[in-house]
Protein backbone atom coordinates (compact mmCIF):
# COMPACT_ATOMS: atom_id res chain seq x y z
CA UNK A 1 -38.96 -20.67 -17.99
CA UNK A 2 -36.47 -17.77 -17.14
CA UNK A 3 -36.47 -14.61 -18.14
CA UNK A 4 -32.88 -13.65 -17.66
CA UNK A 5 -30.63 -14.00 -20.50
CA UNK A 6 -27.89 -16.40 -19.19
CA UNK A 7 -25.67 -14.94 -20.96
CA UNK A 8 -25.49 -11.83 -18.99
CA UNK A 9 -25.54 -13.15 -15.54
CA UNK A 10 -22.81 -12.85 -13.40
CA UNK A 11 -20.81 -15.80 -11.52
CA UNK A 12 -22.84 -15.50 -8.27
CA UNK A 13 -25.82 -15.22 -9.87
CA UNK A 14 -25.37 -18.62 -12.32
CA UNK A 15 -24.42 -20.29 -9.15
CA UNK A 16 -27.35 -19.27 -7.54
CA UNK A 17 -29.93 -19.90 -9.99
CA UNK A 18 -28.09 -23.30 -11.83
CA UNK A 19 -25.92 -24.81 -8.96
CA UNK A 20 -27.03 -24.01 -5.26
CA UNK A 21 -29.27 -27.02 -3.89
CA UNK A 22 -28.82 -29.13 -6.75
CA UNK A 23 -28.12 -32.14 -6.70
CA UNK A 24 -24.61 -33.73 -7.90
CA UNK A 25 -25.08 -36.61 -10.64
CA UNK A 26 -21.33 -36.78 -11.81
CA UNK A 27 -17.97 -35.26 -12.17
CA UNK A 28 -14.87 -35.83 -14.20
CA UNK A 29 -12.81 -33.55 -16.75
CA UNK A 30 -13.41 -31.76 -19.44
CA UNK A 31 -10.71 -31.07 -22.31
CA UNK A 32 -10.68 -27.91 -24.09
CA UNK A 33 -12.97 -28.72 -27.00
CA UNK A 34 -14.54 -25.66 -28.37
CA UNK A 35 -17.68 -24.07 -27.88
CA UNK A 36 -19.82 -22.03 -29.98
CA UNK A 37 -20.45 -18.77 -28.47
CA UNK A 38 -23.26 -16.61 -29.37
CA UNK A 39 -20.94 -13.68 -30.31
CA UNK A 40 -19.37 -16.18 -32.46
CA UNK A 41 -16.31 -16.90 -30.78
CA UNK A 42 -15.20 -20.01 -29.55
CA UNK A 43 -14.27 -21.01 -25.77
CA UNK A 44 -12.36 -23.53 -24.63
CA UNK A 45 -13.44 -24.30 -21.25
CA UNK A 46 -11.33 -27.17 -19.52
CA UNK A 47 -10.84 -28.59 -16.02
CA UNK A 48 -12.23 -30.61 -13.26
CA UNK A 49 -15.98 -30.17 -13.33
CA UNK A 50 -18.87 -30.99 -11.04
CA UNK A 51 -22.38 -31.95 -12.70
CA UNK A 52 -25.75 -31.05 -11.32
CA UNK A 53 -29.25 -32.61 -11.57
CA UNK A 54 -30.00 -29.98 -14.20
CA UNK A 55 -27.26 -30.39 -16.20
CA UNK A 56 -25.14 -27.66 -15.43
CA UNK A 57 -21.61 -28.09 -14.34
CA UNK A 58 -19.40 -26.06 -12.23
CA UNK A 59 -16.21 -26.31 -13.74
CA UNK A 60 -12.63 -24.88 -12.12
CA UNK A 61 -9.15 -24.64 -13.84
CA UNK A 62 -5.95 -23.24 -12.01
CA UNK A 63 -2.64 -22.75 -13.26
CA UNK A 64 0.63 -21.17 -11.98
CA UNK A 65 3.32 -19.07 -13.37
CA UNK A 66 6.41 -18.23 -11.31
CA UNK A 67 4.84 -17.36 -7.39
CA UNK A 68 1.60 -15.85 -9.24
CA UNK A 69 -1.58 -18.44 -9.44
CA UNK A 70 -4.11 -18.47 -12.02
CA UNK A 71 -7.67 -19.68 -10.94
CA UNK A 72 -10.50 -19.65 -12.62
CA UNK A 73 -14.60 -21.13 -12.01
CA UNK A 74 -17.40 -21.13 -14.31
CA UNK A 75 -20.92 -22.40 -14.43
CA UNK A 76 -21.59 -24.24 -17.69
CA UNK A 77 -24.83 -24.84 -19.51
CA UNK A 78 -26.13 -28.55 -20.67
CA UNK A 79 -24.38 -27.63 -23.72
CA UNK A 80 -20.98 -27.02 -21.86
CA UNK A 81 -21.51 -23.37 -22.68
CA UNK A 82 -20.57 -20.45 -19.95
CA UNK A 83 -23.47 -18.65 -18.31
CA UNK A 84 -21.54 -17.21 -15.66
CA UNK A 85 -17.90 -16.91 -14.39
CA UNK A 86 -15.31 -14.98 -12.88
CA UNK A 87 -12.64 -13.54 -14.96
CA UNK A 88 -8.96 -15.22 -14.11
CA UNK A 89 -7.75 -13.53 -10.99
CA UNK A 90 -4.04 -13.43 -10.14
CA UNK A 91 -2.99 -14.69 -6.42
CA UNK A 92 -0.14 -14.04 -5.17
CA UNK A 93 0.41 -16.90 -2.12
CA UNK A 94 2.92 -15.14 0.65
């Protein structure tokens, strides 16, 4: 199996290893039910989500405040756990 702890990997690196080449087998949304992190903590990962062959998802959630957007994408595990994502960016639309 792997070797890297998916935990640790970074966006681009989920998506290359769980979602590039795979195969789509469904889509939908999620709600913001918790998960169980390994720290302890709970996330609440919600949105539109795409699911793969494997099981992961790629799952995307934008909001907006005023001018500034908020977008965020993560990869999820079978388990609807993050393994990799981007932090929320702000962008500012001219």
């Amino acid at each position: 199996m792997m070797e890297t702890d998916p935990s640790k990997l970074s966006f681009e690196e989920a998506f290359e290893i769980f979602i590039k080449d795979k195969k789509v087998v469904n889509w939908g949304f999620r709600m913001p039910n918790p998960v169980k992190m390994d720290n302890g903590f709970n996330e609440y990962p919600c949105g539109y989500y795409t699911e793969y062959e494997n099981g992961y998802k790629l799952i995307v959630f934008g909001s907006s405040f005023g001018n500034e957007q908020q977008q965020e994408i993560r990869v999820l595990d079978a388990n609807d756990k993050p393994v990799g994502y981007k932090d929320r960016e702000d962008i500012v639309f001219d």
